[in-house]
PDB file of N, CA and C in Angstrom:
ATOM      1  N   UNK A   1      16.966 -22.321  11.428  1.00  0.00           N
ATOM      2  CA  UNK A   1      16.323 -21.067  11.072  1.00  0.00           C
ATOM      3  C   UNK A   1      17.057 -20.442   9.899  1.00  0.00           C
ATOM      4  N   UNK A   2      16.120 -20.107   8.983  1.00  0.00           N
ATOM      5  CA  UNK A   2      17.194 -19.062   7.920  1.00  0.00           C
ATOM      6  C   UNK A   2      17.710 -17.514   8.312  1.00  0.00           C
ATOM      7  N   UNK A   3      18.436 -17.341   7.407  1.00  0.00           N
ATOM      8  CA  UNK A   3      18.946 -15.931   7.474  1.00  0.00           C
ATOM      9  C   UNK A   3      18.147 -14.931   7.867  1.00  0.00           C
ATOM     10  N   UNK A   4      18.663 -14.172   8.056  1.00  0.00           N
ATOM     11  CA  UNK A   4      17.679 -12.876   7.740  1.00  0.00           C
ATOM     12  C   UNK A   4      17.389 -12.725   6.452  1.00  0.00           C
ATOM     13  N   UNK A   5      18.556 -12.530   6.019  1.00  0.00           N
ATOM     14  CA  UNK A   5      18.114 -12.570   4.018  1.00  0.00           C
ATOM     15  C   UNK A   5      17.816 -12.916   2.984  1.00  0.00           C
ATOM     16  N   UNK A   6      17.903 -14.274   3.324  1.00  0.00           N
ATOM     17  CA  UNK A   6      17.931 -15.831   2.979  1.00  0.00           C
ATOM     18  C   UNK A   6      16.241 -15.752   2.076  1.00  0.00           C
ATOM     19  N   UNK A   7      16.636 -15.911   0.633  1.00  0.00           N
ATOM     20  CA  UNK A   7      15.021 -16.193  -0.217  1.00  0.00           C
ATOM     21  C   UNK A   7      14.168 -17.273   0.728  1.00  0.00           C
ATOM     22  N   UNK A   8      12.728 -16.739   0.654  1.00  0.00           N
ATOM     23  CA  UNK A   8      11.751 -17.643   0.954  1.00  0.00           C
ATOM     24  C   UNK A   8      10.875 -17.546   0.285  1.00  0.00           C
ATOM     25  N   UNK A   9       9.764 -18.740  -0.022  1.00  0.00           N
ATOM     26  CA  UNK A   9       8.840 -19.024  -0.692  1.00  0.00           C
ATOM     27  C   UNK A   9       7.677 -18.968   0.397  1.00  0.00           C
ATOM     28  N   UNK A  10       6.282 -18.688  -0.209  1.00  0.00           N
ATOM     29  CA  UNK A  10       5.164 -18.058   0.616  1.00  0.00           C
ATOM     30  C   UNK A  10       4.398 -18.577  -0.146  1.00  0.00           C
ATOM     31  N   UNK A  11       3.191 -19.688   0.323  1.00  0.00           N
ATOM     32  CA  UNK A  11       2.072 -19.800  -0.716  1.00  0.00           C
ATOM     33  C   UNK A  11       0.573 -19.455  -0.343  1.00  0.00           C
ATOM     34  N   UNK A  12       0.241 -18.971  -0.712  1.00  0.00           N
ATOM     35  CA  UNK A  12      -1.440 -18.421  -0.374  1.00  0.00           C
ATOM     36  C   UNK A  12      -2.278 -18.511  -1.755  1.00  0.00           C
ATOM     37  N   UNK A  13      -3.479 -18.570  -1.472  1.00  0.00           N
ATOM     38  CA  UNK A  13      -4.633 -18.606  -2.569  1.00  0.00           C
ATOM     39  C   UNK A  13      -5.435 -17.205  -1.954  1.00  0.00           C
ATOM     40  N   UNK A  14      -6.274 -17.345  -3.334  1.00  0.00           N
ATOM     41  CA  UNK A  14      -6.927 -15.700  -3.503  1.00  0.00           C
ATOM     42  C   UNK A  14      -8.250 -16.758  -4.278  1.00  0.00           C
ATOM     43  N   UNK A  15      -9.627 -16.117  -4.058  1.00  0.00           N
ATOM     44  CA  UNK A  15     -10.629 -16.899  -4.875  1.00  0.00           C
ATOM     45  C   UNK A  15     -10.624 -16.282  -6.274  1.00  0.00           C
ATOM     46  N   UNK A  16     -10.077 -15.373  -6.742  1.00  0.00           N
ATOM     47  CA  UNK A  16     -10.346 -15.431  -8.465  1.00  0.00           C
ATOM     48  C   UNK A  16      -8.948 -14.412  -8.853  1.00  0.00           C
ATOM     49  N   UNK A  17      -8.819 -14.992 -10.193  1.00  0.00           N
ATOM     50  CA  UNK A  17      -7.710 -13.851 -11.043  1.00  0.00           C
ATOM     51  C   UNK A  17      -7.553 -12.221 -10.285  1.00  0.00           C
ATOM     52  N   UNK A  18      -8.581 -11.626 -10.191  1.00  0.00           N
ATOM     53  CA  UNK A  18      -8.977 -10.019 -10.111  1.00  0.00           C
ATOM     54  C   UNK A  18      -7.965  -9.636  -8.531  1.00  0.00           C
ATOM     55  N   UNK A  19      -8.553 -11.066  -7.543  1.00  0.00           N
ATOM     56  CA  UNK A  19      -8.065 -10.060  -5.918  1.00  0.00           C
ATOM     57  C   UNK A  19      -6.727 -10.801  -6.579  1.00  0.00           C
ATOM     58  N   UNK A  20      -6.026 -11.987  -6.989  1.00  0.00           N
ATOM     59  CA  UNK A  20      -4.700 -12.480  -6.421  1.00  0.00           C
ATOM     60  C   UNK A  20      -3.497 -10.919  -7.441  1.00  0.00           C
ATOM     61  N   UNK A  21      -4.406 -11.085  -8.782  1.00  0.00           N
ATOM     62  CA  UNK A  21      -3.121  -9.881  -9.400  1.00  0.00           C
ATOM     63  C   UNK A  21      -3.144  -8.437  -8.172  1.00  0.00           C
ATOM     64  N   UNK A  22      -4.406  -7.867  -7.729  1.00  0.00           N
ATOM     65  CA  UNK A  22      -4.833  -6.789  -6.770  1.00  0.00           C
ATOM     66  C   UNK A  22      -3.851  -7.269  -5.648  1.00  0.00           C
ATOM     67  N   UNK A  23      -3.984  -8.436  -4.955  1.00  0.00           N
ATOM     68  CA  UNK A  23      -2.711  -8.536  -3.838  1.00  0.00           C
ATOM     69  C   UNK A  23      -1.937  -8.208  -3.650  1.00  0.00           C
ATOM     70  N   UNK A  24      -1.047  -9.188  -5.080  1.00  0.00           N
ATOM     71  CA  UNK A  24       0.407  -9.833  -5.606  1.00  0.00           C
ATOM     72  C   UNK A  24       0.920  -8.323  -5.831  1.00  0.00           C
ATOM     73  N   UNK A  25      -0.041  -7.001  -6.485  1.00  0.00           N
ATOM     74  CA  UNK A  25       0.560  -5.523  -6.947  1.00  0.00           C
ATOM     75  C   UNK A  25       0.967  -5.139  -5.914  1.00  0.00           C
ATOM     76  N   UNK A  26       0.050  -4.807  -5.066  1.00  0.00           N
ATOM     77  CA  UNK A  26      -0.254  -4.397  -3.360  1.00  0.00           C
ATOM     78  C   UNK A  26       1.077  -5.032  -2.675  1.00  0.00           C
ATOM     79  N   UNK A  27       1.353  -6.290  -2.698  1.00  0.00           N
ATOM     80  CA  UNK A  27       3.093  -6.870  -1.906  1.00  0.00           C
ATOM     81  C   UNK A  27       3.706  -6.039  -2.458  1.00  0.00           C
ATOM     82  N   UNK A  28       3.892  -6.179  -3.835  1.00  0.00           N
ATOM     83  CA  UNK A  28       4.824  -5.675  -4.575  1.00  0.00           C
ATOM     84  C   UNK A  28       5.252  -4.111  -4.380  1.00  0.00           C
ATOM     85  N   UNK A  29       4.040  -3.596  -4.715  1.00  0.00           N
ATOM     86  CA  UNK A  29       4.659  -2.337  -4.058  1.00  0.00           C
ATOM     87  C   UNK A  29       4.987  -1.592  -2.988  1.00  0.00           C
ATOM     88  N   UNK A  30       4.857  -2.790  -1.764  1.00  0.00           N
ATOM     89  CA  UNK A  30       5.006  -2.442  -0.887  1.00  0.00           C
ATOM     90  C   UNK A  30       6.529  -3.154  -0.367  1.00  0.00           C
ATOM     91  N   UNK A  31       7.047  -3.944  -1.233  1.00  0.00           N
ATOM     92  CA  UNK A  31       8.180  -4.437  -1.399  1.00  0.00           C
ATOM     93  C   UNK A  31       8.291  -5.109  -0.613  1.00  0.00           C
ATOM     94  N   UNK A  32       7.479  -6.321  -0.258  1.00  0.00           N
ATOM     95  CA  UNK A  32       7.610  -7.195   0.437  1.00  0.00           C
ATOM     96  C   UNK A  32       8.022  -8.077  -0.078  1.00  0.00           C
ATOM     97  N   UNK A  33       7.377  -8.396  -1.517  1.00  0.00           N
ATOM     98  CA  UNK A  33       7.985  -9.619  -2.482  1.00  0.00           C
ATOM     99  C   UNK A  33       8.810  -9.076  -3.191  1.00  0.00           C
ATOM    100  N   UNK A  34       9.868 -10.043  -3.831  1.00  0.00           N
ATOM    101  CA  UNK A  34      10.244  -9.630  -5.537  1.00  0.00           C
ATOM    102  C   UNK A  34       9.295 -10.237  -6.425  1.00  0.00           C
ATOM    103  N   UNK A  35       8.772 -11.388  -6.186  1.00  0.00           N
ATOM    104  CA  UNK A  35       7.946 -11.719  -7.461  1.00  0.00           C
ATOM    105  C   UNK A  35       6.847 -12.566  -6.537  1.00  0.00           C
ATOM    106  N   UNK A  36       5.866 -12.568  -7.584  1.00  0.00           N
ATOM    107  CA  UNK A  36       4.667 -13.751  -7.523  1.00  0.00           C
ATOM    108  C   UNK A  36       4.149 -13.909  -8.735  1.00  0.00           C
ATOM    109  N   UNK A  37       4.319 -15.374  -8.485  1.00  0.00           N
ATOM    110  CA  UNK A  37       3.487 -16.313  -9.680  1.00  0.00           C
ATOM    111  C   UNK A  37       2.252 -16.596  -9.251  1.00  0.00           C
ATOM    112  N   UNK A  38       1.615 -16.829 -10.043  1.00  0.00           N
ATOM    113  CA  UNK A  38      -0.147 -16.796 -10.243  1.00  0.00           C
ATOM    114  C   UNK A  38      -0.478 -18.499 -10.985  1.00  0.00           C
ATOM    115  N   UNK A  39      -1.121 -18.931 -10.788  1.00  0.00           N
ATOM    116  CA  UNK A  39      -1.614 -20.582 -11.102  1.00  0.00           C
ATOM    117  C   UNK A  39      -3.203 -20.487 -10.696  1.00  0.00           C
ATOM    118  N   UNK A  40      -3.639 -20.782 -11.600  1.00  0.00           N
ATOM    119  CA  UNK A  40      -5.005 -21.450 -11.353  1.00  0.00           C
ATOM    120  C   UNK A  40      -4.737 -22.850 -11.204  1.00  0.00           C
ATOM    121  N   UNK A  41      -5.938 -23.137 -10.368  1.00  0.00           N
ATOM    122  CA  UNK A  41      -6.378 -24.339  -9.970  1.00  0.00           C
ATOM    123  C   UNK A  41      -7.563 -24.652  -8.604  1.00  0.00           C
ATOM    124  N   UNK A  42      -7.958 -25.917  -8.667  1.00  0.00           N
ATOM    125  CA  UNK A  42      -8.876 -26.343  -7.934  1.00  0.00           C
ATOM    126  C   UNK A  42      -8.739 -26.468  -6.880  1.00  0.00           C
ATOM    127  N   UNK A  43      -9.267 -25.900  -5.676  1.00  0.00           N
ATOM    128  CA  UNK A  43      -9.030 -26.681  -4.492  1.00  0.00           C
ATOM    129  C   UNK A  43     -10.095 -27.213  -3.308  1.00  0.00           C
ATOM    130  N   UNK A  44     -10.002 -28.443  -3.210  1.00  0.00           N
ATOM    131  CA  UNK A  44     -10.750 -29.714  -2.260  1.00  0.00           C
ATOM    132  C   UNK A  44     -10.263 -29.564  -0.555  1.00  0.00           C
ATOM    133  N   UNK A  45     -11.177 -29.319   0.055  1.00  0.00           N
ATOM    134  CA  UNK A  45     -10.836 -28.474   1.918  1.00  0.00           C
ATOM    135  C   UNK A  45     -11.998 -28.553   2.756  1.00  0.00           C
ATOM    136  N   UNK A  46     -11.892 -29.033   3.683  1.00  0.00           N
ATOM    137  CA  UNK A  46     -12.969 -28.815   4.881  1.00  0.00           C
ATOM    138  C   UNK A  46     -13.272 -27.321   5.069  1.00  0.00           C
ATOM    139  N   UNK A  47     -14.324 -27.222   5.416  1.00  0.00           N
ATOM    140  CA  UNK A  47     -14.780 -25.673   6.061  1.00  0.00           C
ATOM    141  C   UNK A  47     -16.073 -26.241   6.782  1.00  0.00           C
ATOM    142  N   UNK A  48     -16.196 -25.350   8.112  1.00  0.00           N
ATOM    143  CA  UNK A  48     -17.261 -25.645   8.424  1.00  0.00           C
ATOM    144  C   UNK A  48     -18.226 -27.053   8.197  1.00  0.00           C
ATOM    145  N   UNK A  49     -16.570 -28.212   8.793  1.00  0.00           N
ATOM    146  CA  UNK A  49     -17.452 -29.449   8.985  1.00  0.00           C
ATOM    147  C   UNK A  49     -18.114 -30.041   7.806  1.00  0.00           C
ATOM    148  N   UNK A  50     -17.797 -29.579   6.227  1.00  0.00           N
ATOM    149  CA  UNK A  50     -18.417 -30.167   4.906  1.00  0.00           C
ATOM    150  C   UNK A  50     -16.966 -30.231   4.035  1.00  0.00           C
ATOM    151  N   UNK A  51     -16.859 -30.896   2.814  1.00  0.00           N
ATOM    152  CA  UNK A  51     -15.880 -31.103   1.753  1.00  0.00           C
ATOM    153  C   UNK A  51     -16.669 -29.780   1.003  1.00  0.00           C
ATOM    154  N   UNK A  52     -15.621 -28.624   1.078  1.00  0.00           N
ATOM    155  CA  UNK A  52     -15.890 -27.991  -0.076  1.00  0.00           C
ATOM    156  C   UNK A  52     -14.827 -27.971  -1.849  1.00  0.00           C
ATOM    157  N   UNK A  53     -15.113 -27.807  -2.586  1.00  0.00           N
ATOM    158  CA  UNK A  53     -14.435 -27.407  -3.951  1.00  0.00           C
ATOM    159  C   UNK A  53     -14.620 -26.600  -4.490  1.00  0.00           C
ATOM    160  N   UNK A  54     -13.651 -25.589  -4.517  1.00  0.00           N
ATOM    161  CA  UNK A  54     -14.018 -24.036  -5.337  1.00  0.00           C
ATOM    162  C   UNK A  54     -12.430 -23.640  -6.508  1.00  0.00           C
ATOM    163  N   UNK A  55     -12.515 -23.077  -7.688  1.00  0.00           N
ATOM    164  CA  UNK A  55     -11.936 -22.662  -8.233  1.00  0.00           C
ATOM    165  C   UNK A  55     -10.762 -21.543  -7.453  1.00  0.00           C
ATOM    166  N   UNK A  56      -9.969 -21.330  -7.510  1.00  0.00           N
ATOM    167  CA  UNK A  56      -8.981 -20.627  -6.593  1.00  0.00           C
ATOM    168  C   UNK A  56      -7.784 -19.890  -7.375  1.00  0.00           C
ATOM    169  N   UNK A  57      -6.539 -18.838  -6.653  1.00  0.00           N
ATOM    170  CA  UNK A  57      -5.778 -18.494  -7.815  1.00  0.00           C
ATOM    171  C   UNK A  57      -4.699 -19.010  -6.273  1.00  0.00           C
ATOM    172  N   UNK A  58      -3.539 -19.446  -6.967  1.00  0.00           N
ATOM    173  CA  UNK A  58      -2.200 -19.346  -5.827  1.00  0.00           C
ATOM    174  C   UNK A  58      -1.487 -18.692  -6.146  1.00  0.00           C
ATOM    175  N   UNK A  59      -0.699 -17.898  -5.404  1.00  0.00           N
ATOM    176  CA  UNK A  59      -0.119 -17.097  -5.041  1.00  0.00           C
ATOM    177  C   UNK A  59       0.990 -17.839  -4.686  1.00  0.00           C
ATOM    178  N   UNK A  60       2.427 -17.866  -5.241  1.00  0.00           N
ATOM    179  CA  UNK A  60       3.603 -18.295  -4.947  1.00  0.00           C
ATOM    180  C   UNK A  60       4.510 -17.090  -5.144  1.00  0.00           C
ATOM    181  N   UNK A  61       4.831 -16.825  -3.459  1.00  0.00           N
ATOM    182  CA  UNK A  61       5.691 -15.799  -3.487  1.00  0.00           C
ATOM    183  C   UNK A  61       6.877 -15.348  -3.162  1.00  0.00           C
ATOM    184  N   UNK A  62       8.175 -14.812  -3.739  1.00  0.00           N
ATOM    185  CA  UNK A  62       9.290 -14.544  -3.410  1.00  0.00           C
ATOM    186  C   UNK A  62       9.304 -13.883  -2.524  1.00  0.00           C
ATOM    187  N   UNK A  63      10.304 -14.122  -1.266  1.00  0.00           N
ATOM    188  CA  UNK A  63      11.023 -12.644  -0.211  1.00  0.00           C
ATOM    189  C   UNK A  63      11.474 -13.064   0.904  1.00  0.00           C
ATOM    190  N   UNK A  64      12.034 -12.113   1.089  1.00  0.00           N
ATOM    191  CA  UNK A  64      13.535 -12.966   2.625  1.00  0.00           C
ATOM    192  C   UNK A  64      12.578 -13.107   3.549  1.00  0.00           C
ATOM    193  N   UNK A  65      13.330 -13.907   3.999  1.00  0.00           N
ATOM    194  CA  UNK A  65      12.711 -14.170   6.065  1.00  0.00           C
ATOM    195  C   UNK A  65      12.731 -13.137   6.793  1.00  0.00           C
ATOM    196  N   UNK A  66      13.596 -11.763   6.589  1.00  0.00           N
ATOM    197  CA  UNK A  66      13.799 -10.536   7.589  1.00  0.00           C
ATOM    198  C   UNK A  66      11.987  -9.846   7.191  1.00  0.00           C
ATOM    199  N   UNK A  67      11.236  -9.999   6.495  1.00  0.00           N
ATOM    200  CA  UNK A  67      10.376  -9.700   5.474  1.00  0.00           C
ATOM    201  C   UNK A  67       8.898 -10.487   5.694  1.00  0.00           C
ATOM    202  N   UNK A  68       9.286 -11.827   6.806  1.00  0.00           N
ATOM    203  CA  UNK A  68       7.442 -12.332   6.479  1.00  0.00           C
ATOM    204  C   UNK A  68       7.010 -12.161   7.537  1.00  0.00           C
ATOM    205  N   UNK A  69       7.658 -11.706   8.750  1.00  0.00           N
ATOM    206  CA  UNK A  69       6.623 -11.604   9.730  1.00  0.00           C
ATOM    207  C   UNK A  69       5.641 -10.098   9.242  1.00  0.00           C
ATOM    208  N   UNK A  70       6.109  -9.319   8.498  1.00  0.00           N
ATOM    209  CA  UNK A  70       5.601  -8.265   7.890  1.00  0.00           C
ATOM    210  C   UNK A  70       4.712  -8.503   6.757  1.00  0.00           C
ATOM    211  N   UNK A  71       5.148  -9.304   6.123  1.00  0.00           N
ATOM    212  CA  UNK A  71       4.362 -10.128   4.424  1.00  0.00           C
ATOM    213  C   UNK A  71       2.851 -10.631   5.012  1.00  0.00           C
ATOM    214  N   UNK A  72       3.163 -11.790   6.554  1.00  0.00           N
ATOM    215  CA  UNK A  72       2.017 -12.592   7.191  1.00  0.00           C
ATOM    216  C   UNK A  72       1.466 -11.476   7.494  1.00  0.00           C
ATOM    217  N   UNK A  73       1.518 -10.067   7.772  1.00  0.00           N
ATOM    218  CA  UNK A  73       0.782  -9.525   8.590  1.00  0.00           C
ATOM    219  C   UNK A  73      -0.245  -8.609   7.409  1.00  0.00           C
ATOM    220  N   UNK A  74       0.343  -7.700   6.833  1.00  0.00           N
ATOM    221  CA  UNK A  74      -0.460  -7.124   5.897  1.00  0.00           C
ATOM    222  C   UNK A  74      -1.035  -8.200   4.828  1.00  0.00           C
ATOM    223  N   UNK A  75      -0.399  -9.175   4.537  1.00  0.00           N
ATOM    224  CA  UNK A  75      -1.317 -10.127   3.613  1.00  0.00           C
ATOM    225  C   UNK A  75      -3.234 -10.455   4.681  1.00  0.00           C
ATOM    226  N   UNK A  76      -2.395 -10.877   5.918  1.00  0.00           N
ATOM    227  CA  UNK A  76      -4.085 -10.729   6.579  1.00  0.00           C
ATOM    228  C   UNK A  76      -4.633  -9.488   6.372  1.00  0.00           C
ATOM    229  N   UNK A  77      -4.072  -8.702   6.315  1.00  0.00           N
ATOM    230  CA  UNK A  77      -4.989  -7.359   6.218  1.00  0.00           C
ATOM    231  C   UNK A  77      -5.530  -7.237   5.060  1.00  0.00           C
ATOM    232  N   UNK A  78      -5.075  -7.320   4.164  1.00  0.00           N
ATOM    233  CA  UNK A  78      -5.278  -6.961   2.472  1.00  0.00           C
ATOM    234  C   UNK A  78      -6.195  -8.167   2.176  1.00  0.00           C
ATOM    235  N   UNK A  79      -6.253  -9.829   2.678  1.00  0.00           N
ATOM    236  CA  UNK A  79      -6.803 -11.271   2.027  1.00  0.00           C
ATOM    237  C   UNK A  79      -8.655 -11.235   1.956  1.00  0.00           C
ATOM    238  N   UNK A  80      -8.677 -11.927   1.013  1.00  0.00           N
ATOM    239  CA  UNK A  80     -10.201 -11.914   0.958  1.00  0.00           C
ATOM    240  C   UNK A  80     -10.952 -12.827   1.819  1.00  0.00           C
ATOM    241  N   UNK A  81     -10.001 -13.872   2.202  1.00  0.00           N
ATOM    242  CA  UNK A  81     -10.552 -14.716   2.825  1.00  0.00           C
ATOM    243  C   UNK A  81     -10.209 -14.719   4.673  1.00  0.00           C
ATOM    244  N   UNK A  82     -11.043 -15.337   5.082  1.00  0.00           N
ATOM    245  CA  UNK A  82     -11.002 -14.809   6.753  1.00  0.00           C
ATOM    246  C   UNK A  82      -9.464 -15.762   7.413  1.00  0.00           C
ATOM    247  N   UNK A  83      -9.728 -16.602   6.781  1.00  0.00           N
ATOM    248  CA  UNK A  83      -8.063 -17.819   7.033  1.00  0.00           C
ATOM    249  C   UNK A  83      -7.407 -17.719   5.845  1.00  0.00           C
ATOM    250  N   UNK A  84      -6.573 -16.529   5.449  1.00  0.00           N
ATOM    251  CA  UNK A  84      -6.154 -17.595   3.969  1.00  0.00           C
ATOM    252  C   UNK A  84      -5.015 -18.484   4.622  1.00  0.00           C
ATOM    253  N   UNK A  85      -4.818 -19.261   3.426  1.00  0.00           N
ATOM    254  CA  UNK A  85      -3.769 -19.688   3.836  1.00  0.00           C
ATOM    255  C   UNK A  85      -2.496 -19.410   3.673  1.00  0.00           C
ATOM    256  N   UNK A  86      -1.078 -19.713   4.625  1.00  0.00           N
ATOM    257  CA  UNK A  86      -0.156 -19.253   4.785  1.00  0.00           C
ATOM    258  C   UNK A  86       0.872 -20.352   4.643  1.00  0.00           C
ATOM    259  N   UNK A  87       1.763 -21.185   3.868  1.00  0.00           N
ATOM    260  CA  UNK A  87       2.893 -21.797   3.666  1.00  0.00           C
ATOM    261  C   UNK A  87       3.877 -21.476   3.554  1.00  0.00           C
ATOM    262  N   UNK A  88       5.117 -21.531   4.363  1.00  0.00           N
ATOM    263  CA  UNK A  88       6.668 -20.961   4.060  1.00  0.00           C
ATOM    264  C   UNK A  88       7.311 -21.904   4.197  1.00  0.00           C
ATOM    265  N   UNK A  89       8.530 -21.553   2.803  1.00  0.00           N
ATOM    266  CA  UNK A  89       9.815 -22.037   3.921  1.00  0.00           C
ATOM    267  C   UNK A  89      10.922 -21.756   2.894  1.00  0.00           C
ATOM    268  N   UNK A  90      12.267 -21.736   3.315  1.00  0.00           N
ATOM    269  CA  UNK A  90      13.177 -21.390   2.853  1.00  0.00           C
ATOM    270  C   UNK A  90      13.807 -22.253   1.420  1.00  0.00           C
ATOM    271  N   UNK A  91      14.719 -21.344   0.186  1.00  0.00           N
ATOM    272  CA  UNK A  91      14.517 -21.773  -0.706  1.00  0.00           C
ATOM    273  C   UNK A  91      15.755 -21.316  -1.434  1.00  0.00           C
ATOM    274  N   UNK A  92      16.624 -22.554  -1.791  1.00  0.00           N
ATOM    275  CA  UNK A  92      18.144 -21.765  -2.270  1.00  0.00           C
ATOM    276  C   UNK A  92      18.051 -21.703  -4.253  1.00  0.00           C
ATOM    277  N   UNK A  93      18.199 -20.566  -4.466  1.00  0.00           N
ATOM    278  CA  UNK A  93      17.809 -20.117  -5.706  1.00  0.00           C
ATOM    279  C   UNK A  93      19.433 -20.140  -6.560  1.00  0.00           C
ATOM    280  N   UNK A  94      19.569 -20.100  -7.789  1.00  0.00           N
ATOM    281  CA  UNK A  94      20.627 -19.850  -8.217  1.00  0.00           C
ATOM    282  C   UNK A  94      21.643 -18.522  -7.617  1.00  0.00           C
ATOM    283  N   UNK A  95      22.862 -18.121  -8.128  1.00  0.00           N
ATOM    284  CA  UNK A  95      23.367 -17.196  -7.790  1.00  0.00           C
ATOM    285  C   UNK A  95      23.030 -15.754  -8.490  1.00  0.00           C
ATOM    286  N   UNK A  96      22.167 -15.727  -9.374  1.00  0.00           N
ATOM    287  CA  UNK A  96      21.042 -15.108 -10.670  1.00  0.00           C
ATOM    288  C   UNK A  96      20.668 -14.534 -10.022  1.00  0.00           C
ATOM    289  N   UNK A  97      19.373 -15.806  -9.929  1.00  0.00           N
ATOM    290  CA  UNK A  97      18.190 -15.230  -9.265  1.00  0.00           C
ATOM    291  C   UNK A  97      18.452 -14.691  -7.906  1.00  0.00           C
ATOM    292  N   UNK A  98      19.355 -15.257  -7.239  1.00  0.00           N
ATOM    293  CA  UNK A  98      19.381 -14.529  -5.835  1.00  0.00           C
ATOM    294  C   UNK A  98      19.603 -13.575  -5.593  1.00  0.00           C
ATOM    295  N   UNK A  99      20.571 -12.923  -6.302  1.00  0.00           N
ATOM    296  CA  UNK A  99      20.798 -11.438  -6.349  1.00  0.00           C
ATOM    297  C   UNK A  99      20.024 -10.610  -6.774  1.00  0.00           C
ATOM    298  N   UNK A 100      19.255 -11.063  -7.947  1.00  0.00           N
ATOM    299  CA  UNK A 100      18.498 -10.056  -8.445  1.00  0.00           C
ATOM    300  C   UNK A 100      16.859  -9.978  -7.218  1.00  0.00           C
ATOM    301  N   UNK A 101      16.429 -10.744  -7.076  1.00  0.00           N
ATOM    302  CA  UNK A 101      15.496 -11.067  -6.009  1.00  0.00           C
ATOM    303  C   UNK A 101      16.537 -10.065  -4.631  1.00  0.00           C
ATOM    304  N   UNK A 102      17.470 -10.249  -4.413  1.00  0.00           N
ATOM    305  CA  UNK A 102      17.954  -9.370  -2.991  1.00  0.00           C
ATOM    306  C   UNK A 102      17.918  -7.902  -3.521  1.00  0.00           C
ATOM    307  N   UNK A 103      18.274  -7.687  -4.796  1.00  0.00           N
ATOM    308  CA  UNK A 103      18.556  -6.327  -5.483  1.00  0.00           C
ATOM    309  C   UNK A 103      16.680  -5.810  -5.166  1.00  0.00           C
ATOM    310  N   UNK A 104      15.816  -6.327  -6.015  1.00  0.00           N
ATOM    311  CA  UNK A 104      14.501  -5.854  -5.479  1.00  0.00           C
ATOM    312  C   UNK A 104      13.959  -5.892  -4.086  1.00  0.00           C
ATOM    313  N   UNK A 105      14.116  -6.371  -3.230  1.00  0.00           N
ATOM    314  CA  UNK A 105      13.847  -6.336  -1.821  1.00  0.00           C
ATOM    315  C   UNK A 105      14.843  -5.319  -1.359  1.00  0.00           C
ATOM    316  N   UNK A 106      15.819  -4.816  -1.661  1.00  0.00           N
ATOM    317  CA  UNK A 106      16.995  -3.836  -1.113  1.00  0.00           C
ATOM    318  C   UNK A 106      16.023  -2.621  -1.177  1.00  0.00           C
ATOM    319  N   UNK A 107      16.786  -1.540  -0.100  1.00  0.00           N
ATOM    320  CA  UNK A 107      15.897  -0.495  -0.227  1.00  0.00           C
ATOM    321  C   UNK A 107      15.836   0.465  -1.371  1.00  0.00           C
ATOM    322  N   UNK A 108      17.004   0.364  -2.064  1.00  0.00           N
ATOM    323  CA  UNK A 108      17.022   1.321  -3.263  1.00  0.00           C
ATOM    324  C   UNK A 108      16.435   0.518  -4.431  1.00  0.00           C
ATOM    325  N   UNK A 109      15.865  -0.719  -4.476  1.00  0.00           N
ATOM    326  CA  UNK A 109      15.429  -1.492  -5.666  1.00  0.00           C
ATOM    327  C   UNK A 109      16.248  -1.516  -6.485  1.00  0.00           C
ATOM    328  N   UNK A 110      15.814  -2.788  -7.224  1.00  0.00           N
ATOM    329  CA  UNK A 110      16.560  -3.000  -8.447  1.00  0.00           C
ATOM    330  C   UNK A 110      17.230  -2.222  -9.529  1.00  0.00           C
TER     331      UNK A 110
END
């Protein structure tokens, strides 16, 4: 198990540019993440028993483990989609980035 504080990575999709930046703000200011990156791309998935393919945005997101049972929860609240999807797992970053990523998740921010 990781830390409590320990960086983690979070991946979810959003169906277009408009909701994933609307999300990714929404974590952010709610300081769940320090950062998210944004990627377009395609994605190929069962639903309802057929191969679907739809254009998609991912969502790759920074923030400790003390932090996702809270991240998983309002991300369902806030997601456009009825399942999005949810990927974690822990992620050792330079001594840089780690601090500065703990400095924004701290309560007084960066």
């Amino acid at each position: 198990m990781a830390e409590s504080n320990s960086l983690m990575l979070v991946l979810t999709t959003e169906g277009d540019a408009i909701r994933a930046k609307a999300l990714a703000r929404s974590l952010l200011e709610r300081r769940l993440v320090a950062c998210v990156s944004l990627q377009s791309t395609e994605a190929l998935y069962y639903w309802e028993g057929e191969i679907q393919m739809d254009g998609e945005v991912q969502l790759l997101m920074k923030t400790t483990a003390d932090r996702l049972e809270r991240l998983q929860q309002v991300l369902g609240e806030l997601h456009s989609y009825d399942t999005p999807e949810w990927l974690c797992w822990p992620a050792t970053p330079s001594p840089a980035y780690g601090r500065w990523a703990m400095g924004v998740l701290s309560s007084d921010g960066y």
